[in-house]
C-alpha atoms as a PDB file:
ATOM      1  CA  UNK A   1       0.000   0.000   0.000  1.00  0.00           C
ATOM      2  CA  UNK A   2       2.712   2.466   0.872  1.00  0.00           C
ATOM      3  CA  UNK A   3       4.502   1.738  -2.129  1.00  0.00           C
ATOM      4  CA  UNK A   4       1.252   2.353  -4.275  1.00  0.00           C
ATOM      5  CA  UNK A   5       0.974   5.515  -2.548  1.00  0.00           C
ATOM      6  CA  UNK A   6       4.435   6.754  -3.597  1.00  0.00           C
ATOM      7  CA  UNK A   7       3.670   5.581  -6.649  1.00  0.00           C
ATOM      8  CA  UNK A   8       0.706   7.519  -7.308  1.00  0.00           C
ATOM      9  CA  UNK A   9       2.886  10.971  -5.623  1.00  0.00           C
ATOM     10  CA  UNK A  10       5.125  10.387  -8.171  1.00  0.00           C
ATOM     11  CA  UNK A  11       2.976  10.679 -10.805  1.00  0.00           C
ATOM     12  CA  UNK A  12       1.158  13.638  -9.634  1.00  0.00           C
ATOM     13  CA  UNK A  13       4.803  15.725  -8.975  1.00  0.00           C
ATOM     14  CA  UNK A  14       5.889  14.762 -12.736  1.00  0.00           C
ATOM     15  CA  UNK A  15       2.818  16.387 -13.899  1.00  0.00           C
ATOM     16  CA  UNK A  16       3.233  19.162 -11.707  1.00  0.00           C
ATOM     17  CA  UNK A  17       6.265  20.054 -14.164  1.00  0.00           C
ATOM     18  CA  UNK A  18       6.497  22.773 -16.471  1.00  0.00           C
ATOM     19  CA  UNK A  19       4.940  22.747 -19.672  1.00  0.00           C
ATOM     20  CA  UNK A  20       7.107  21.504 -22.729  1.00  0.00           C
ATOM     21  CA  UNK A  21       9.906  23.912 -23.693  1.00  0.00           C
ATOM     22  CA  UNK A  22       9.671  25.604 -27.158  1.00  0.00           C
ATOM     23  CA  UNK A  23      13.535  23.977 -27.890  1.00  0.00           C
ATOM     24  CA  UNK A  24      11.321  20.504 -27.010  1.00  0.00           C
ATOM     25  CA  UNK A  25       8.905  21.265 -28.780  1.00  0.00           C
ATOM     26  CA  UNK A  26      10.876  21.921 -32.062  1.00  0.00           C
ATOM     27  CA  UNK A  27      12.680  19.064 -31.747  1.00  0.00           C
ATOM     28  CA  UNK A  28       9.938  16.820 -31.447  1.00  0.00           C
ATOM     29  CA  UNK A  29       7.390  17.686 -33.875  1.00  0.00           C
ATOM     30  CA  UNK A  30       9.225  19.652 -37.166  1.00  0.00           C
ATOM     31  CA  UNK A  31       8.049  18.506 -40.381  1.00  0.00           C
ATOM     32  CA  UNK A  32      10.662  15.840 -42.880  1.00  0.00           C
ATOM     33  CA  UNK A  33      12.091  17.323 -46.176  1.00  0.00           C
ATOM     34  CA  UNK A  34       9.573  15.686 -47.939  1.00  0.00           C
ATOM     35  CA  UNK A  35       6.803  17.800 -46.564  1.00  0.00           C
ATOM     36  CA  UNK A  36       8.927  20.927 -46.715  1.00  0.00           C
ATOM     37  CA  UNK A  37       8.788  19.715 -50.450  1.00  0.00           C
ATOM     38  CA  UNK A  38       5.683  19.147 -51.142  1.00  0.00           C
ATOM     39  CA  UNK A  39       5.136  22.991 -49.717  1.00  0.00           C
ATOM     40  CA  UNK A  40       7.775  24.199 -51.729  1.00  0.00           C
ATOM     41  CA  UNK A  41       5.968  23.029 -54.791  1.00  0.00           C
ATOM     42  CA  UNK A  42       2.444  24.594 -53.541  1.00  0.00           C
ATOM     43  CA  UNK A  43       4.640  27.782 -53.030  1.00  0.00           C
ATOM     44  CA  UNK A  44       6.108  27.575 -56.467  1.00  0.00           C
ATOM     45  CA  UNK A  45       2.698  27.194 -58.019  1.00  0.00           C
ATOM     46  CA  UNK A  46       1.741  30.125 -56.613  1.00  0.00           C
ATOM     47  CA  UNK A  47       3.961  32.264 -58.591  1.00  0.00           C
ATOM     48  CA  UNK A  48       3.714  30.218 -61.974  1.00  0.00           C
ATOM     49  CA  UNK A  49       1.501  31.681 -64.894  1.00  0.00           C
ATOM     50  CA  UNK A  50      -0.334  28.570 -65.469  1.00  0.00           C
ATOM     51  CA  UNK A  51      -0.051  26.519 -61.970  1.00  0.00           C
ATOM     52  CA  UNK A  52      -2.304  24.341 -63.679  1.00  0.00           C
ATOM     53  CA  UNK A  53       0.367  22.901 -65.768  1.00  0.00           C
ATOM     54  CA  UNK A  54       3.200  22.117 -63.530  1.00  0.00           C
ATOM     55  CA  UNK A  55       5.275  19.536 -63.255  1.00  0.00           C
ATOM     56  CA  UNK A  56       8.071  18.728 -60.684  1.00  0.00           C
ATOM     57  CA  UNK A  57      10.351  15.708 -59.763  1.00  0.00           C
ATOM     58  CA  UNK A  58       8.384  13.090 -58.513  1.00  0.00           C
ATOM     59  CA  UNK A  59       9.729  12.956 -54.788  1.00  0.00           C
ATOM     60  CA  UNK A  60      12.601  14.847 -52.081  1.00  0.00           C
ATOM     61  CA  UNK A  61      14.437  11.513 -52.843  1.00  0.00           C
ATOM     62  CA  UNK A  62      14.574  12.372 -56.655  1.00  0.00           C
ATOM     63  CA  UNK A  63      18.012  12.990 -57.968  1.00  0.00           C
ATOM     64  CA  UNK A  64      17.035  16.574 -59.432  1.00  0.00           C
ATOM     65  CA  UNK A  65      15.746  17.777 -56.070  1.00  0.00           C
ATOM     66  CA  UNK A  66      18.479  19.274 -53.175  1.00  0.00           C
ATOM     67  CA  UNK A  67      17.539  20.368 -49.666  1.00  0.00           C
ATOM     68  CA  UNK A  68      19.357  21.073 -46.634  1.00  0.00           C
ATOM     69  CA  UNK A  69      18.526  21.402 -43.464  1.00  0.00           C
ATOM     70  CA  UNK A  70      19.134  25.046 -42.548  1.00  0.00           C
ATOM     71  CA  UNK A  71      17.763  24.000 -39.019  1.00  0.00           C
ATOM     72  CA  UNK A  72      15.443  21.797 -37.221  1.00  0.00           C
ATOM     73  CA  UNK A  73      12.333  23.571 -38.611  1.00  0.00           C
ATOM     74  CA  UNK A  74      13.941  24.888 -41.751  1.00  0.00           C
ATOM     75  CA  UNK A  75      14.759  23.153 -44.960  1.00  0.00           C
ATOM     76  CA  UNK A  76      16.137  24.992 -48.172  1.00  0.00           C
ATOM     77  CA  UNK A  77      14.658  22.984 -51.274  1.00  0.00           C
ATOM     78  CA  UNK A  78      16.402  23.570 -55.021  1.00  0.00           C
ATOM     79  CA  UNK A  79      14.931  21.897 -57.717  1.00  0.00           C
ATOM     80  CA  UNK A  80      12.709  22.340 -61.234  1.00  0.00           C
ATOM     81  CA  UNK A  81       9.588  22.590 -62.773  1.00  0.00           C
ATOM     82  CA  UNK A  82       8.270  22.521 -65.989  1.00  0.00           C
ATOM     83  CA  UNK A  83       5.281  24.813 -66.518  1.00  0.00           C
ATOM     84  CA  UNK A  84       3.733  27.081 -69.485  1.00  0.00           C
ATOM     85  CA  UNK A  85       4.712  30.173 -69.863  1.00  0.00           C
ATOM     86  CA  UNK A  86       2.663  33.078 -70.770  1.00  0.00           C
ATOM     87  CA  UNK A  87       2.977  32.296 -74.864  1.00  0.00           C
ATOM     88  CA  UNK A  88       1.392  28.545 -73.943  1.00  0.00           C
ATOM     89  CA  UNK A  89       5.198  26.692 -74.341  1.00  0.00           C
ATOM     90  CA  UNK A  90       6.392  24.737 -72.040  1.00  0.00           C
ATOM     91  CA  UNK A  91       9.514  25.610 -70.242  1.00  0.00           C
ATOM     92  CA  UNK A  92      12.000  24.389 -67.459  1.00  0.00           C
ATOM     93  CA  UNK A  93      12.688  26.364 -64.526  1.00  0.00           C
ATOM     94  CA  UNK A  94      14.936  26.243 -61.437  1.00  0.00           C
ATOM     95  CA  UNK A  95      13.668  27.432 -58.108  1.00  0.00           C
ATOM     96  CA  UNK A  96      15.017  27.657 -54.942  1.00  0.00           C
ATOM     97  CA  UNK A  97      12.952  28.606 -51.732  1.00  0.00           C
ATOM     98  CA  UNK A  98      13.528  28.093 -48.031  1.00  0.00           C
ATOM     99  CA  UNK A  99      10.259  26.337 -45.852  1.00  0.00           C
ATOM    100  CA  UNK A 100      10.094  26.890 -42.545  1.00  0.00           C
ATOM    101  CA  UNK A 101       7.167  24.961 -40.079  1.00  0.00           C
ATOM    102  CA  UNK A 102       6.128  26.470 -36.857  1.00  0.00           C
ATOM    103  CA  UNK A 103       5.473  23.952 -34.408  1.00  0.00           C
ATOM    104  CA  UNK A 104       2.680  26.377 -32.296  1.00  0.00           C
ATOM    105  CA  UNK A 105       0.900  28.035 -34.888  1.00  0.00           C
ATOM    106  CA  UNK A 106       0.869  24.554 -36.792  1.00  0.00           C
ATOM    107  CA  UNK A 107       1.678  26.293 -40.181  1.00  0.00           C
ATOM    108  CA  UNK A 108       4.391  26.152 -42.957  1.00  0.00           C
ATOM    109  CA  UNK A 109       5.652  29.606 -44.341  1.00  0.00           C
ATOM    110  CA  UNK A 110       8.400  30.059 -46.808  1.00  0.00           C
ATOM    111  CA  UNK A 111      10.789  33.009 -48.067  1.00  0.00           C
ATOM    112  CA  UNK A 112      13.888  33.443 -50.209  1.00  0.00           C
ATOM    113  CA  UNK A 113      11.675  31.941 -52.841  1.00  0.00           C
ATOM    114  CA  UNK A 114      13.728  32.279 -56.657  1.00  0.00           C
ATOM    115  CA  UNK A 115      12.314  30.739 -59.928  1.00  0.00           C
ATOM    116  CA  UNK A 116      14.934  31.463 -63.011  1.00  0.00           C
END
């Protein structure tokens, strides 16, 4: 019994803890480099003249897509798509953009975005 009741002290002093730190947080719960892709391309798209008609490397793991890890939350992604341009031909362009995911608003942003 006394060892049921230390038990049971034990877990309410744990709980009694503070809250998860933001460093924690981060750590735990930041998106892979394949979502940070697959929001690079919705970024991309958003810039395109016809985001209807774009087409990018199949996967992060593709050999014509880069990223790196800028930091836990922050991946740079450099790769290609091929998309109309204003004249209706089809053309290939490079893009680079940085995607960041905040952990405690639950949202991706990105910046730094280039498309040559």
């Amino acid at each position: 019994m006394k060892l049921l009741a230390v038990a049971a002290l034990a877990l309410v002093l744990a709980g009694c803890g503070e809250s998860e730190s933001y460093d924690e947080k981060m750590a735990r719960t930041c998106g892979t480099p394949a979502q940070a892709y697959q929001y690079s391309k919705a970024a991309v798209k958003s810039h395109l003249k016809s985001p209807s008609s774009a087409n990018f490397p199949g996967s992060v793991m593709d050999d014509a897509v880069e990223y790196e890890e800028v930091n836990r939350c922050t991946t740079t992604i450099r790769a290609h798509v091929d998309s109309q341009n204003t004249y209706g031909a089809e053309v290939r362009s490079q893009y680079q953009v940085t995607i960041s995911y905040d952990v405690f608003k639950d949202s991706w942003s990105y910046s730094d975005l280039s498309i040559e």
